[in-house]
Protein backbone atom coordinates (compact mmCIF):
# COMPACT_ATOMS: atom_id res chain seq x y z
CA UNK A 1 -13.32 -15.90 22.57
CA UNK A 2 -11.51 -15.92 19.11
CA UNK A 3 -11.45 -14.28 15.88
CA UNK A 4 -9.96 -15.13 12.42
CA UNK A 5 -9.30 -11.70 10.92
CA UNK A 6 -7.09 -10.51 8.08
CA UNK A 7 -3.94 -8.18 8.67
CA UNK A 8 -1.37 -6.77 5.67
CA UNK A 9 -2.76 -9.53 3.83
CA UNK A 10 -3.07 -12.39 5.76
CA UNK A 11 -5.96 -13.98 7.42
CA UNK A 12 -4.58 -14.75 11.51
CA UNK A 13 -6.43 -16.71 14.31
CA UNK A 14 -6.55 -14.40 17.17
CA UNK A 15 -7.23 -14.10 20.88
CA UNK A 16 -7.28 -11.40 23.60
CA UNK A 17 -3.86 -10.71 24.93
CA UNK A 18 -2.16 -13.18 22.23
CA UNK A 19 1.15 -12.03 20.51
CA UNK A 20 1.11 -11.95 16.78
CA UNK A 21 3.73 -11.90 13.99
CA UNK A 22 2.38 -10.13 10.69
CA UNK A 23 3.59 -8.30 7.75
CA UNK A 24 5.23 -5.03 8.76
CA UNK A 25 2.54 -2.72 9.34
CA UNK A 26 3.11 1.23 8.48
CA UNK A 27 2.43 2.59 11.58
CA UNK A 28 5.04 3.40 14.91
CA UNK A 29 5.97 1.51 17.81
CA UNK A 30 3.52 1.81 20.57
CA UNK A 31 0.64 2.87 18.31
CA UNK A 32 -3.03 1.03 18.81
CA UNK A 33 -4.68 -0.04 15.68
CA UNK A 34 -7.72 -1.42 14.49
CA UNK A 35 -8.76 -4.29 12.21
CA UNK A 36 -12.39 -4.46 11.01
CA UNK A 37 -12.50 -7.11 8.23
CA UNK A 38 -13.41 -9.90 10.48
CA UNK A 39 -14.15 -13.08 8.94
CA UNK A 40 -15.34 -15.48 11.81
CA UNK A 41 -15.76 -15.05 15.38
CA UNK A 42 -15.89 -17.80 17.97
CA UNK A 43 -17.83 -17.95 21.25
CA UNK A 44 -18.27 -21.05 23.13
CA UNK A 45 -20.07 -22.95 21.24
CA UNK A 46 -21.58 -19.81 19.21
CA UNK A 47 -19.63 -18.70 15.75
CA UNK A 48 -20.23 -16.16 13.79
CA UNK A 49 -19.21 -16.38 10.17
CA UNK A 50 -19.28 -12.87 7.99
CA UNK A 51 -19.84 -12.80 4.32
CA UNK A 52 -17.33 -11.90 3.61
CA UNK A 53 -16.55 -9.67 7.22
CA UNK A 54 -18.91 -9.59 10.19
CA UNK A 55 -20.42 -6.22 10.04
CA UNK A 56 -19.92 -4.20 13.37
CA UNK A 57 -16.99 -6.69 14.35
CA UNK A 58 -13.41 -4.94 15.63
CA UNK A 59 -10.21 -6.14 17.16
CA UNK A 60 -8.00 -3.97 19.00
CA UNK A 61 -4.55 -4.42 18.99
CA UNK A 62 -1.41 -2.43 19.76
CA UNK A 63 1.81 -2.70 18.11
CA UNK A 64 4.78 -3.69 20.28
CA UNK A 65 7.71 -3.31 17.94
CA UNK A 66 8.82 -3.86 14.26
CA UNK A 67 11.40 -6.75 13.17
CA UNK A 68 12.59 -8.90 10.84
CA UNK A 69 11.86 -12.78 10.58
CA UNK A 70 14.64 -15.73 9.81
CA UNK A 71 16.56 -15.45 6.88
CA UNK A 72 15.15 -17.92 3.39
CA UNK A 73 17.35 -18.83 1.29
CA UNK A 74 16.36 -18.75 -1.94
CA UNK A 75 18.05 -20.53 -4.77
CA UNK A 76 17.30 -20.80 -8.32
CA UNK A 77 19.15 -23.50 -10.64
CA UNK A 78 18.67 -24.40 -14.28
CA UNK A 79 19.63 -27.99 -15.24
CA UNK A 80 22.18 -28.24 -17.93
CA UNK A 81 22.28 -24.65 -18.48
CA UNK A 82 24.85 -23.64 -16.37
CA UNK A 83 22.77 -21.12 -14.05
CA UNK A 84 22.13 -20.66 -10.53
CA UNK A 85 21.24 -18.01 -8.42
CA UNK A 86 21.23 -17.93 -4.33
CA UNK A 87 19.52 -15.05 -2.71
CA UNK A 88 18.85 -14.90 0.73
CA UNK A 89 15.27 -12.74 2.43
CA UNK A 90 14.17 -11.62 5.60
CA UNK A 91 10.57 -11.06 5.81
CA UNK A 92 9.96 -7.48 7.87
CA UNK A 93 7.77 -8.25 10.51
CA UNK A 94 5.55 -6.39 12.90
CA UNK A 95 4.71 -7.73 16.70
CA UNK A 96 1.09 -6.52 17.58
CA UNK A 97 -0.88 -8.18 20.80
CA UNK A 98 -4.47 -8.15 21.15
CA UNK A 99 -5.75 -6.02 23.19
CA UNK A 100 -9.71 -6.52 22.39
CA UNK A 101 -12.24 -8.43 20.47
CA UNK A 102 -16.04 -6.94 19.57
CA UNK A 103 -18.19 -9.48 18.03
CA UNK A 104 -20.71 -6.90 17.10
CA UNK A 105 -21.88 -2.82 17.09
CA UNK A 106 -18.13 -1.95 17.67
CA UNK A 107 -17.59 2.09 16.97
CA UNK A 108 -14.26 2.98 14.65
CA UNK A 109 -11.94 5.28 16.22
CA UNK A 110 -12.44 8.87 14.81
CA UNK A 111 -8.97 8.85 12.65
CA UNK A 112 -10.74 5.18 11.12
CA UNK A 113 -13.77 7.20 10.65
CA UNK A 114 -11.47 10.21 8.91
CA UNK A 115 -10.09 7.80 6.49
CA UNK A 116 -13.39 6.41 5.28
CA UNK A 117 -15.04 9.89 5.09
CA UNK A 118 -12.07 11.02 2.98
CA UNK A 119 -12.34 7.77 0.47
CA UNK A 120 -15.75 8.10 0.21
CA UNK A 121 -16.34 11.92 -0.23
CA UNK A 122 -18.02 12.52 -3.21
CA UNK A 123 -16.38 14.61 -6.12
CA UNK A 124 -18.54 17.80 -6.49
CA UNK A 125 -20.36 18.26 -9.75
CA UNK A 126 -19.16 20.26 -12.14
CA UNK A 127 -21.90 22.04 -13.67
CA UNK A 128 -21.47 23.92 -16.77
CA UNK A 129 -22.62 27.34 -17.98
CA UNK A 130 -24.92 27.86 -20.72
CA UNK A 131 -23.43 30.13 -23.14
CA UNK A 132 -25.58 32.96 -24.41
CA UNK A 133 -27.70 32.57 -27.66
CA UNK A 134 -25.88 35.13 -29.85
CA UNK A 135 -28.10 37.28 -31.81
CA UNK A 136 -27.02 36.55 -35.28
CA UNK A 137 -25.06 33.52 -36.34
CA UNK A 138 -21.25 34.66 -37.35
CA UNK A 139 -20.11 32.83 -40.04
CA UNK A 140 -17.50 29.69 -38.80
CA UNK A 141 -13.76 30.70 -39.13
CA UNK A 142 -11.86 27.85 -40.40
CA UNK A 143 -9.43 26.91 -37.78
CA UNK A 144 -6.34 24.04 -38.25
CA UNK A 145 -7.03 21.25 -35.91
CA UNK A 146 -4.35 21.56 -33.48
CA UNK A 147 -1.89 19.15 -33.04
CA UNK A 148 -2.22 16.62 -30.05
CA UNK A 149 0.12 16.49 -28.02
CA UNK A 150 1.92 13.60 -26.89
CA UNK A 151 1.42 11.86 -23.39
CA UNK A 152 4.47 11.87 -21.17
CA UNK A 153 6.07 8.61 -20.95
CA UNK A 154 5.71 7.45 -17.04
CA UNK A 155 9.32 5.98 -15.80
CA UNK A 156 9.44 2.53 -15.25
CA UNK A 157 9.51 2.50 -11.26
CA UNK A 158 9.74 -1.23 -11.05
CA UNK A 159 13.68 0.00 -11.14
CA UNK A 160 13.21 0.86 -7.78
CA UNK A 161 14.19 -2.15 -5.39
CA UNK A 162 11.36 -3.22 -3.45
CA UNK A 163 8.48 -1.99 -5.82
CA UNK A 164 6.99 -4.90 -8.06
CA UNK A 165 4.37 -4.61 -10.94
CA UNK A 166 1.54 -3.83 -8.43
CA UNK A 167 3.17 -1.33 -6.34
CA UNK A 168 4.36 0.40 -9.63
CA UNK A 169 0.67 0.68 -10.94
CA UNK A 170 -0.48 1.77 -7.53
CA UNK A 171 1.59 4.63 -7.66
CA UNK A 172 1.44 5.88 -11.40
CA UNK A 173 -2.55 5.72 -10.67
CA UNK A 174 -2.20 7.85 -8.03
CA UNK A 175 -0.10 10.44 -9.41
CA UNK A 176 3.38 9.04 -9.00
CA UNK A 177 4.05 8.39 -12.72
CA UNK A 178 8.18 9.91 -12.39
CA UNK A 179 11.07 9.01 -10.96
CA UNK A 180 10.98 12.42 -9.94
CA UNK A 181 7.67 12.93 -8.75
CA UNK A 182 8.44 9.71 -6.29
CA UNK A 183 11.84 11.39 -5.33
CA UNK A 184 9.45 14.69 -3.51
CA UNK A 185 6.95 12.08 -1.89
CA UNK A 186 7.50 11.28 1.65
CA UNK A 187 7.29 7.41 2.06
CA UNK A 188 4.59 7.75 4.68
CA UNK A 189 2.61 9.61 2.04
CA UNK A 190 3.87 6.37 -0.75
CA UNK A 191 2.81 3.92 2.29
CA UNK A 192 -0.78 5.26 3.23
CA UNK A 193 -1.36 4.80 -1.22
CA UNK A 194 -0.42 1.18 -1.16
CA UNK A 195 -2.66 0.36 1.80
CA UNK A 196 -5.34 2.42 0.13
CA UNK A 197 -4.92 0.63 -3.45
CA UNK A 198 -4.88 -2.91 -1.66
CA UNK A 199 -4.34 -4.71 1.84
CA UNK A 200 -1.54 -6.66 0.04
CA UNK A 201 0.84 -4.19 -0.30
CA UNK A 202 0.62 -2.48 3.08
CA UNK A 203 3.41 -4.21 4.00
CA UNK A 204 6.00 -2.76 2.19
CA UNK A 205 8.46 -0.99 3.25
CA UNK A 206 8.92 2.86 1.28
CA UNK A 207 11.77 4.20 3.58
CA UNK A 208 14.48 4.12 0.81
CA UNK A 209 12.27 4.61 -2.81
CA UNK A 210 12.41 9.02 -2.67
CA UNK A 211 15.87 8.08 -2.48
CA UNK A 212 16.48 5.67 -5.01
CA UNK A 213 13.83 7.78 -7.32
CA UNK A 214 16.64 10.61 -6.52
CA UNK A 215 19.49 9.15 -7.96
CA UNK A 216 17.45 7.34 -10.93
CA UNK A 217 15.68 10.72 -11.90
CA UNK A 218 19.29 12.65 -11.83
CA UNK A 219 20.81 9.55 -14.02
CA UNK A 220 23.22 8.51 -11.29
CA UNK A 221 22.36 5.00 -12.51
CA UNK A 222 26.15 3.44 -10.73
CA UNK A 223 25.43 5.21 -7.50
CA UNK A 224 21.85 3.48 -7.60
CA UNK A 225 23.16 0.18 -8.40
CA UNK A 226 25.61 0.60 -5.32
CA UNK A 227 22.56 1.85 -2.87
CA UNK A 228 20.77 -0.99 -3.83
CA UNK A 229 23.90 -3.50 -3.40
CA UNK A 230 23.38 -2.59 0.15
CA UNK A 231 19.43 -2.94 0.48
CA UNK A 232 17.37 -6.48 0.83
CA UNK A 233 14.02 -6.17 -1.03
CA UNK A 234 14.47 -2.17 -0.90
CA UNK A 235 15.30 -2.21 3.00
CA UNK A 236 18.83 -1.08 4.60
CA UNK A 237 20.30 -3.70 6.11
């Protein structure tokens, strides 16, 4: 049996007890996970295509141990204008094997159950109190409209090595709008609101951003620029 399933991303051809290379995942060493947005699964000669994802379908998988894949060199030239950069990358990886493949009426874990119950519980109404009917009507009092105030500016956190224009908009949605306000944030806390916001981002890394919020929010803009002198892509070397 065999599955094509997306992970952090990326759609991967799986099978039980098979070794996989994907895009770091934020979870620990040793932890099982669970991946339910299974596009095709493979029997025999029986295949069952989702539309999108199969509903009921699971694979079970455990992660052996986070990495980083070959160095890419990257180089950027400009004819006749005298430019060129080289940069070199090294994709973070995570190792997971396969530990088990449902085709169908597969039960979530109860922490995959907690997550869904939490996105999908409902706000609670606000319901508003009617105000008394006054007995006679007191004449209006002229009042100056009051000024509005001004909207604070959100920082531009694409300053922050590692977090492009998507990240950036993830975070300011969900409350993380400041320098400062990512500076407090623990970056399992910034982590668990890029996987919510999209599968495409969950595999960032957010080890170093509270720190380099830190510095940018204090204006210790040199002491930034020599933190992230030492990072690739917003990850300590």
């Amino acid at each position: 049996m065999y599955a094509i399933v997306e992970i952090a991303g990326q759609q991967v051809k799986v099978a039980k007890d098979q070794k996989v290379f994907v895009n770091r995942l934020a979870t620990d060493e040793g932890d099982k996970v669970e991946f339910d947005n299974v596009l095709l699964v493979g029997d025999g000669d029986k295949i069952t295509i989702g539309a999108p994802a199969i509903d009921g379908a699971l694979i079970g998988a455990k992660v052996v141990r986070h990495l980083k894949g070959d160095k890419v060199i990257v180089f950027k030239k400009k004819r006749r204008k005298g430019y060129q950069k080289k940069n070199g990358h090294r994709q973070s990886l995570s190792e997971i094997v396969i530990e088990s493949i449902v085709a169908s009426g597969a039960k979530k874990s109860t922490t995959s159950k907690a997550k869904e119950e939490k996105k999908a519980a409902p706000k609670k109404e606000e319901t508003k109190k009617a105000a008394p009917a006054k007995a006679k009507a007191e004449p209006k009092k002229e009042t100056k409209a009051a000024a509005p105030k001004k909207a604070e500016k959100a920082d531009d956190l694409k300053k922050i090595e590692g977090v492009g224009p998507k990240a950036a908009e993830a975070m300011v949605n969900a409350g993380l709008d400041t320098f400062a306000k990512v500076a407090k944030a623990k970056p399992e806390a910034i982590a668990e609101i890029l996987t919510e916001a999209s599968s495409r981002l969950s595999h960032l890394v957010t080890d170093t951003w509270p720190k380099q919020a830190k510095l940018a929010a204090e204006g210790k803009w040199d002491e930034l620029a020599a933190l992230q002198e030492k990072l690739d892509g917003g990850i300590e070397k």
